[in-house]
N, C-alpha and C. Protein backbone atom coordinates (compact mmCIF):
# COMPACT_ATOMS: atom_id res chain seq x y z
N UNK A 1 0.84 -1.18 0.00
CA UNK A 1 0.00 0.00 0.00
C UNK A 1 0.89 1.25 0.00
N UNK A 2 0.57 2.16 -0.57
CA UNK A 2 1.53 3.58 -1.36
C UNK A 2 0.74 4.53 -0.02
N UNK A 3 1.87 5.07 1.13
CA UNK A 3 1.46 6.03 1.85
C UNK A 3 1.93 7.23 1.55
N UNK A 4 1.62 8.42 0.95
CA UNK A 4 2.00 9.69 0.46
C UNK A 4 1.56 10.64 1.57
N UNK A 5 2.04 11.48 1.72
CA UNK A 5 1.98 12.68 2.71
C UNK A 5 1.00 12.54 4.06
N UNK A 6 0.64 11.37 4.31
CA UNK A 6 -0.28 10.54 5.77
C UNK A 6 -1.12 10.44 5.14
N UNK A 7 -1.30 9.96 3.74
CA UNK A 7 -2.28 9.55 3.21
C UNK A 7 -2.31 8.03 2.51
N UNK A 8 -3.30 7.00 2.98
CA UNK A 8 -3.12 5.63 2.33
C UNK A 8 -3.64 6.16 0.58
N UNK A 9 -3.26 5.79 -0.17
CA UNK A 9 -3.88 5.89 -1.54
C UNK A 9 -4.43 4.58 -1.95
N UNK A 10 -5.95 4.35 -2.76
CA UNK A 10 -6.40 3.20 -2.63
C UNK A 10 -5.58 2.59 -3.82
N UNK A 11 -5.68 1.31 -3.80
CA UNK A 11 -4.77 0.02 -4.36
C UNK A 11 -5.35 0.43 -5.60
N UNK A 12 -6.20 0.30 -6.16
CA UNK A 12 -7.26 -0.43 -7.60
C UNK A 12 -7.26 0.96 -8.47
N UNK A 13 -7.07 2.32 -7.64
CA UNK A 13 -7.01 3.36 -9.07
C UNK A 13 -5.64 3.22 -9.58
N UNK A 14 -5.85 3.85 -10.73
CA UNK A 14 -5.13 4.75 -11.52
C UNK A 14 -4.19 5.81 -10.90
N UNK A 15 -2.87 5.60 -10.84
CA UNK A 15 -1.84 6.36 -10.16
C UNK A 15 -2.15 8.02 -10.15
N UNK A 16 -2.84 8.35 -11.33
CA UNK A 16 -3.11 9.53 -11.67
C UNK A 16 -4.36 10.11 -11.16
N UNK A 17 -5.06 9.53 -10.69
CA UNK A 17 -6.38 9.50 -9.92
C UNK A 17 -6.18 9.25 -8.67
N UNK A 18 -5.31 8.56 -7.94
CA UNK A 18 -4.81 8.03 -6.57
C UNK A 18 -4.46 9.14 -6.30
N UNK A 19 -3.43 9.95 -6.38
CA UNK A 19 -2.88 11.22 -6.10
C UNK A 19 -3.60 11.82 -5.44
N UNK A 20 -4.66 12.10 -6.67
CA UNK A 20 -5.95 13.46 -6.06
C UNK A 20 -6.59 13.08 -4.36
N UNK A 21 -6.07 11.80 -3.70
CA UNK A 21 -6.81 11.71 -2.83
C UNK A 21 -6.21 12.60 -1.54
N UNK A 22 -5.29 12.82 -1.96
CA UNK A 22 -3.93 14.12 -1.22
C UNK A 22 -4.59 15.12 -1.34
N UNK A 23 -4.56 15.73 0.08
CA UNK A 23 -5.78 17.54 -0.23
C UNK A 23 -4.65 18.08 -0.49
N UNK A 24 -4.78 19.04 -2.02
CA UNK A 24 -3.98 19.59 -2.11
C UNK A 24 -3.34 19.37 -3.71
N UNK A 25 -3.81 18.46 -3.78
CA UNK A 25 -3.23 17.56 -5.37
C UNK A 25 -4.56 17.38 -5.94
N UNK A 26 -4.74 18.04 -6.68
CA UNK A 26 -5.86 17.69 -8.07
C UNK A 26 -5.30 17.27 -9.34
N UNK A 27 -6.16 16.83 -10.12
CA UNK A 27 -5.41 16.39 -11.18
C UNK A 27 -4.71 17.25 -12.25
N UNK A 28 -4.84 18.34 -12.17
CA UNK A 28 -3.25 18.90 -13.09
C UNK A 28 -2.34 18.48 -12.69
N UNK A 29 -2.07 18.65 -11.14
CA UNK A 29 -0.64 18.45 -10.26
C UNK A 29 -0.05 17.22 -10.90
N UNK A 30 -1.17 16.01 -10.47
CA UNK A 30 -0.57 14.86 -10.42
C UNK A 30 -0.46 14.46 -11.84
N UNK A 31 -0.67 15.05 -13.14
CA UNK A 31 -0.51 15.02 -14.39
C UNK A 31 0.84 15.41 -14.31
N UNK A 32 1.49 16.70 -13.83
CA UNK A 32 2.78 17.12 -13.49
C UNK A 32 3.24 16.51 -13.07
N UNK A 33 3.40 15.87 -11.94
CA UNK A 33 4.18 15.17 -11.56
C UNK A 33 4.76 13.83 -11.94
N UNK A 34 3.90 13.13 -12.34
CA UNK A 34 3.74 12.07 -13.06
C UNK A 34 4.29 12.50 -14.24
N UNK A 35 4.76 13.29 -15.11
CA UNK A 35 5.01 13.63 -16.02
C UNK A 35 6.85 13.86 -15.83
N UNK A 36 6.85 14.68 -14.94
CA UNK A 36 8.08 15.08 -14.28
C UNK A 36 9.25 13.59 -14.26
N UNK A 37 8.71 12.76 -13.19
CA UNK A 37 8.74 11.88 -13.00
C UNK A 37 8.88 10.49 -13.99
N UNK A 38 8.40 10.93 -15.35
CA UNK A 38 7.97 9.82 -16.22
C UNK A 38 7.75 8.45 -15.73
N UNK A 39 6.43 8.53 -15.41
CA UNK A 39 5.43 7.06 -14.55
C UNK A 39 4.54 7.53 -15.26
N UNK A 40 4.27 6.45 -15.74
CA UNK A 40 2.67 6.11 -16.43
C UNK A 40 1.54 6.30 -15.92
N UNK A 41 0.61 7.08 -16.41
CA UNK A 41 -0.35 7.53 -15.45
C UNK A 41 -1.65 6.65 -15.28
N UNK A 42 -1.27 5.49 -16.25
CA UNK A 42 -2.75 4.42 -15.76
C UNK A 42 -2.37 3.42 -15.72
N UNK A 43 -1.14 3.00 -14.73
CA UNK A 43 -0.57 1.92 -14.16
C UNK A 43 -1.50 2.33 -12.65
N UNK A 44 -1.54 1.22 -12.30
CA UNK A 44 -2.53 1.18 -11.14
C UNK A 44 -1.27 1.49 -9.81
N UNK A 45 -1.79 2.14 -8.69
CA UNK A 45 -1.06 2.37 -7.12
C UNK A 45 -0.37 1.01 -6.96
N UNK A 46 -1.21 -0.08 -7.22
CA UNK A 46 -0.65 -1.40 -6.35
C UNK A 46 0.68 -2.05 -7.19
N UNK A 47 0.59 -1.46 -8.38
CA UNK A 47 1.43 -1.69 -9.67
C UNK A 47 3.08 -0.54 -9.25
N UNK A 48 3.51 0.03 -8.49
CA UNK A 48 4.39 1.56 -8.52
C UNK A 48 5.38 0.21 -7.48
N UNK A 49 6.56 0.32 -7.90
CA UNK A 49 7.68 -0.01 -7.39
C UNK A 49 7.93 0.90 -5.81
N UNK A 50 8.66 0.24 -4.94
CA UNK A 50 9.03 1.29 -4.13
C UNK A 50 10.16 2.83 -4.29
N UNK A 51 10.42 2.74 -5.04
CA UNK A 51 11.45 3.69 -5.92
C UNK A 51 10.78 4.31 -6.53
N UNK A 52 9.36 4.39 -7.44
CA UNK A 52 8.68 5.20 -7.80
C UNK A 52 8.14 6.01 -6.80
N UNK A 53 7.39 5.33 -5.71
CA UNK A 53 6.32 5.69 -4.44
C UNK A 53 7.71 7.31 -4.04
N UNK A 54 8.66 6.00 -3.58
CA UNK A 54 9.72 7.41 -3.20
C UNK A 54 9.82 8.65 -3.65
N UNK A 55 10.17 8.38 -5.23
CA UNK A 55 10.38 9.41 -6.09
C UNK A 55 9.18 10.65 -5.57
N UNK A 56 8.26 9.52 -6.27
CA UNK A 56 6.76 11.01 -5.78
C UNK A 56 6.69 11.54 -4.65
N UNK A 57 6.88 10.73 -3.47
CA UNK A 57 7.14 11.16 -2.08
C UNK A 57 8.05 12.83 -2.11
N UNK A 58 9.27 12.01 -2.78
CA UNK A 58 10.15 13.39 -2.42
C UNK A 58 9.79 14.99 -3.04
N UNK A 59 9.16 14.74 -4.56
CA UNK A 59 8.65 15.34 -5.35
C UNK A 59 7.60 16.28 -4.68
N UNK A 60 6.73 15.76 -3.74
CA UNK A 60 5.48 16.25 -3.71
C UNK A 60 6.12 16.65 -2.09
N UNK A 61 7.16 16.66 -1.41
CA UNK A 61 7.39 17.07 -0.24
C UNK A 61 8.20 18.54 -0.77
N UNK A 62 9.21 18.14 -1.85
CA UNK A 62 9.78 19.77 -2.30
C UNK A 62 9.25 20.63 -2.83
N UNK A 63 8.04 19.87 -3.94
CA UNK A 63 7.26 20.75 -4.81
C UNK A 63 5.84 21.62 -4.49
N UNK A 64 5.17 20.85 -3.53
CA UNK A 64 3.77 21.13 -3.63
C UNK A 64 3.37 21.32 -1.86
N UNK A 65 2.50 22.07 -1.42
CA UNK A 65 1.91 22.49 -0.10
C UNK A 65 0.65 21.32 -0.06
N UNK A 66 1.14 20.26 0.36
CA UNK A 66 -0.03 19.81 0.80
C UNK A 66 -0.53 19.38 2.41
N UNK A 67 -1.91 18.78 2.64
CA UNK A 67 -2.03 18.30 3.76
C UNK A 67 -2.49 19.60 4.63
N UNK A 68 -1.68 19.06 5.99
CA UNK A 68 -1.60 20.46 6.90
C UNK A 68 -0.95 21.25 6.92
N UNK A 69 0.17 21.60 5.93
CA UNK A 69 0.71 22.81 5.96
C UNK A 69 -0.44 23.63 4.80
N UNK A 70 -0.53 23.30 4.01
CA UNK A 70 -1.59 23.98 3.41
C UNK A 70 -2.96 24.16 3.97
N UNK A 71 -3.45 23.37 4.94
CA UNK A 71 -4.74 23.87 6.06
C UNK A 71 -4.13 25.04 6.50
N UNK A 72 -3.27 24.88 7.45
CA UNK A 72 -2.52 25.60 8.07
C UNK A 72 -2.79 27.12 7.17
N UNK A 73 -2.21 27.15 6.36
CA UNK A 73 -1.79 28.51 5.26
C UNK A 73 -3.21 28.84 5.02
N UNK A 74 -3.84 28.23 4.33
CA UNK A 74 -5.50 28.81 3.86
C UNK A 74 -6.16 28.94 5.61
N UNK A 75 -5.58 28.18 6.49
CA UNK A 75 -6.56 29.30 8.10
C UNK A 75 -5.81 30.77 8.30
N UNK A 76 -4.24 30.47 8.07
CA UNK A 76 -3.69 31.92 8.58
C UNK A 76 -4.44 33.23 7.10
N UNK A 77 -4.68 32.85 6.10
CA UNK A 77 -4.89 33.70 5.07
C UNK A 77 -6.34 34.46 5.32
N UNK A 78 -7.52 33.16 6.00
CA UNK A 78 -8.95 33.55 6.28
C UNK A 78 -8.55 34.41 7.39
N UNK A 79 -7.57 33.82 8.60
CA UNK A 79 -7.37 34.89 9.59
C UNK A 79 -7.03 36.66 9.19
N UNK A 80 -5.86 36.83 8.00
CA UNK A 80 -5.67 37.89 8.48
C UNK A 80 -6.56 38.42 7.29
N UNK A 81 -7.22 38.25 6.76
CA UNK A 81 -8.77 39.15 6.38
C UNK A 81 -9.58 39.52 7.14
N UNK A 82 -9.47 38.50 7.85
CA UNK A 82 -10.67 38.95 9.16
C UNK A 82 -10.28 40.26 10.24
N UNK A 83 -8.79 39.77 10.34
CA UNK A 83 -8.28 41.00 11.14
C UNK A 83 -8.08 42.29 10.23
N UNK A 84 -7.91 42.45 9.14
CA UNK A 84 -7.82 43.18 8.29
C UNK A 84 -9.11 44.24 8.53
N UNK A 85 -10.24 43.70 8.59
CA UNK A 85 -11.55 43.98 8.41
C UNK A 85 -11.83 44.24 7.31
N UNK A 86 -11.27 43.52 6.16
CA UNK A 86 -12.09 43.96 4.52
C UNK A 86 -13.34 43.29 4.57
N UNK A 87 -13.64 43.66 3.56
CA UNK A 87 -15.15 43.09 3.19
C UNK A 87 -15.01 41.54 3.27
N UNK A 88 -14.08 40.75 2.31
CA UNK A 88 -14.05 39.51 2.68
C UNK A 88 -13.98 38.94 4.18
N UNK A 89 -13.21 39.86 4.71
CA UNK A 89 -13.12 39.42 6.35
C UNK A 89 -14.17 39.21 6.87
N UNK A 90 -14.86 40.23 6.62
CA UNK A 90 -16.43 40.58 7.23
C UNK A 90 -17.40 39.61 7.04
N UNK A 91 -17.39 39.28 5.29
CA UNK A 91 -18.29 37.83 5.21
C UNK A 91 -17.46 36.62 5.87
N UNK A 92 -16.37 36.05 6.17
CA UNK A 92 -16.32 35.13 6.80
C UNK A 92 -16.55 35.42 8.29
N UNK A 93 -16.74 35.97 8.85
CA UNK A 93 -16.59 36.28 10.32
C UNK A 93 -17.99 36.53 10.47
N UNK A 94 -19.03 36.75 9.81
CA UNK A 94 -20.43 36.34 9.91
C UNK A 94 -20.86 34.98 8.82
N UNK A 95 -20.11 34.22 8.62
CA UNK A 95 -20.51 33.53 7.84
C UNK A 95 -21.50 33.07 7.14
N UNK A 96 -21.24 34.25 6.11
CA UNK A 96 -21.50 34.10 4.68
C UNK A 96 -20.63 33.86 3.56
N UNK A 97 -21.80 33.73 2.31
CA UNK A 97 -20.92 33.81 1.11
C UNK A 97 -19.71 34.80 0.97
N UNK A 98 -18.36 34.57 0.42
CA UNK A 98 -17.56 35.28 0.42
C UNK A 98 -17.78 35.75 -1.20
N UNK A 99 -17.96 35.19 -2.28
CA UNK A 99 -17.94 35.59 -3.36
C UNK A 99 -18.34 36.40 -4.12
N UNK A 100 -19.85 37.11 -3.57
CA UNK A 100 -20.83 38.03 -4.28
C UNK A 100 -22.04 36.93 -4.46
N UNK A 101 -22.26 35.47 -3.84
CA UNK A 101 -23.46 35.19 -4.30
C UNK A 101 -24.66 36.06 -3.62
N UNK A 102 -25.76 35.35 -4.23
CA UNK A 102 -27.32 35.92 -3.63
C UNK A 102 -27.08 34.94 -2.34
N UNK A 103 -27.83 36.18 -1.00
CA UNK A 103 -28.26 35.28 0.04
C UNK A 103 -29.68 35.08 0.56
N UNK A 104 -30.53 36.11 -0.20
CA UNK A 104 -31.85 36.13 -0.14
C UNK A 104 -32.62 34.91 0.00
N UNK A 105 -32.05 33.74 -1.02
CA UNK A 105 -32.52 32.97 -1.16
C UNK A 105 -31.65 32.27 -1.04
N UNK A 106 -31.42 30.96 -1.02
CA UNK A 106 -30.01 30.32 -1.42
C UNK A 106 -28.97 30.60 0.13
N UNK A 107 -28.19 29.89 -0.43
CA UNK A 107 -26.79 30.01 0.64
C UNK A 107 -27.13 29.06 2.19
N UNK A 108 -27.94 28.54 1.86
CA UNK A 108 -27.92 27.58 3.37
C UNK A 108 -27.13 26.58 3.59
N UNK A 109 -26.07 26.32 2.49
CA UNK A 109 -24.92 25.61 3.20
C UNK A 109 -23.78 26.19 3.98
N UNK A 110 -23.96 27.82 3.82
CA UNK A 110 -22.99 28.81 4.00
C UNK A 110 -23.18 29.14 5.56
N UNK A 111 -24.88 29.79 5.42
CA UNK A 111 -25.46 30.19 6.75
C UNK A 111 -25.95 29.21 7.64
N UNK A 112 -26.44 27.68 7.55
CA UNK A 112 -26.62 26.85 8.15
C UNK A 112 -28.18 26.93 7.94
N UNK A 113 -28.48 25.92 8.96
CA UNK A 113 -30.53 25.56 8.94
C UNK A 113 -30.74 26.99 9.27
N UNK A 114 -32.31 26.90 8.40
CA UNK A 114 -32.79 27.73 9.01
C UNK A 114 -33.24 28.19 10.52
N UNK A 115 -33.39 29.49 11.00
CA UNK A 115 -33.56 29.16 12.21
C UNK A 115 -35.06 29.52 11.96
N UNK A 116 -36.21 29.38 13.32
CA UNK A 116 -37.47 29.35 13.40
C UNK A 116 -37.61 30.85 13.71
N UNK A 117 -38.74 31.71 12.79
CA UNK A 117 -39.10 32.76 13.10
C UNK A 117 -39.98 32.83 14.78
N UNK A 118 -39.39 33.35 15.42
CA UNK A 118 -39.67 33.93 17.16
C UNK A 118 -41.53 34.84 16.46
N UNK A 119 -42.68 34.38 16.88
CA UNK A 119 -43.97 35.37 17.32
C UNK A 119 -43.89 35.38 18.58
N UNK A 120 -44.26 36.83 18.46
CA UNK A 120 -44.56 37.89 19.62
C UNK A 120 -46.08 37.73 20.19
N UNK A 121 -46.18 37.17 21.43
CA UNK A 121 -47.26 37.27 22.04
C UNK A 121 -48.02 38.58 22.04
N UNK A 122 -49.67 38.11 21.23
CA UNK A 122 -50.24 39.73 21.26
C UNK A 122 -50.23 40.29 23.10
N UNK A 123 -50.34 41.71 22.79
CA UNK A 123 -50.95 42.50 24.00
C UNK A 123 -52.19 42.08 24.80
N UNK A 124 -52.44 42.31 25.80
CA UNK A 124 -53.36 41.82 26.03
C UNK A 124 -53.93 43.42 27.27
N UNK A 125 -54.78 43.10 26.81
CA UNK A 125 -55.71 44.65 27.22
C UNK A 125 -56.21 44.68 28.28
N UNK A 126 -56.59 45.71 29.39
CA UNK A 126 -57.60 45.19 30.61
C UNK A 126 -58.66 46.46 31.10
């Protein structure tokens, strides 16, 4: 089994598809790399010599931010917007859409469940 950056990669894909399971590696990267590298990109994970596994290992430790250093980097980046107080700051720190979508409608994966509209007990007269 091929462990890349604390990640198991499954046996049965495509080396070039295995990759992507690395946050951080989508498939351009691992087209690059694999390319870099010259490994065949639809030889299967369970198919990669230990000398290949390495190769990519080292490759993707000099070349590319993945994992938790890249969590890491995209929290310090949301942080200092927020401290910043730009507009982007502002929508993440009330969490919302950051992009310009509509929230009128829409955006409840952003803002969460709805919450229940609160009625006001009428007055009561005497």
């Amino acid at each position: 089994m091929a462990r890349i950056a604390g990640v198991d990669l499954p046996k049965r894909k495509r080396v070039e598809v295995g990759l992507t399971y690395i946050y951080g590696i989508g498939f351009p990267t691992s087209k690059k790399i694999l390319d870099q590298l010259k490994i065949d990109p639809n030889k299967r994970v369970e198919q990669l010599t230990e000398t290949e596994v390495n190769d990519i290992r080292k490759v993707i430790d000099s070349e590319v931010k993945v994992e938790g250093e890249l969590r890491s980097q995209i929290t310090i980046s949301i942080k200092r917007l927020m401290d910043l107080g730009c507009y982007r700051g502002l929508r993440h720190r009330k969490s919302l859409p950051v992009h310009g979508q509509r929230t009128k409608t829409n955006a409840r994966t952003r803002k969460g469940p709805r919450r229940a509209a609160v009625k006001k007990k009428a007055a009561t007269k005497k």
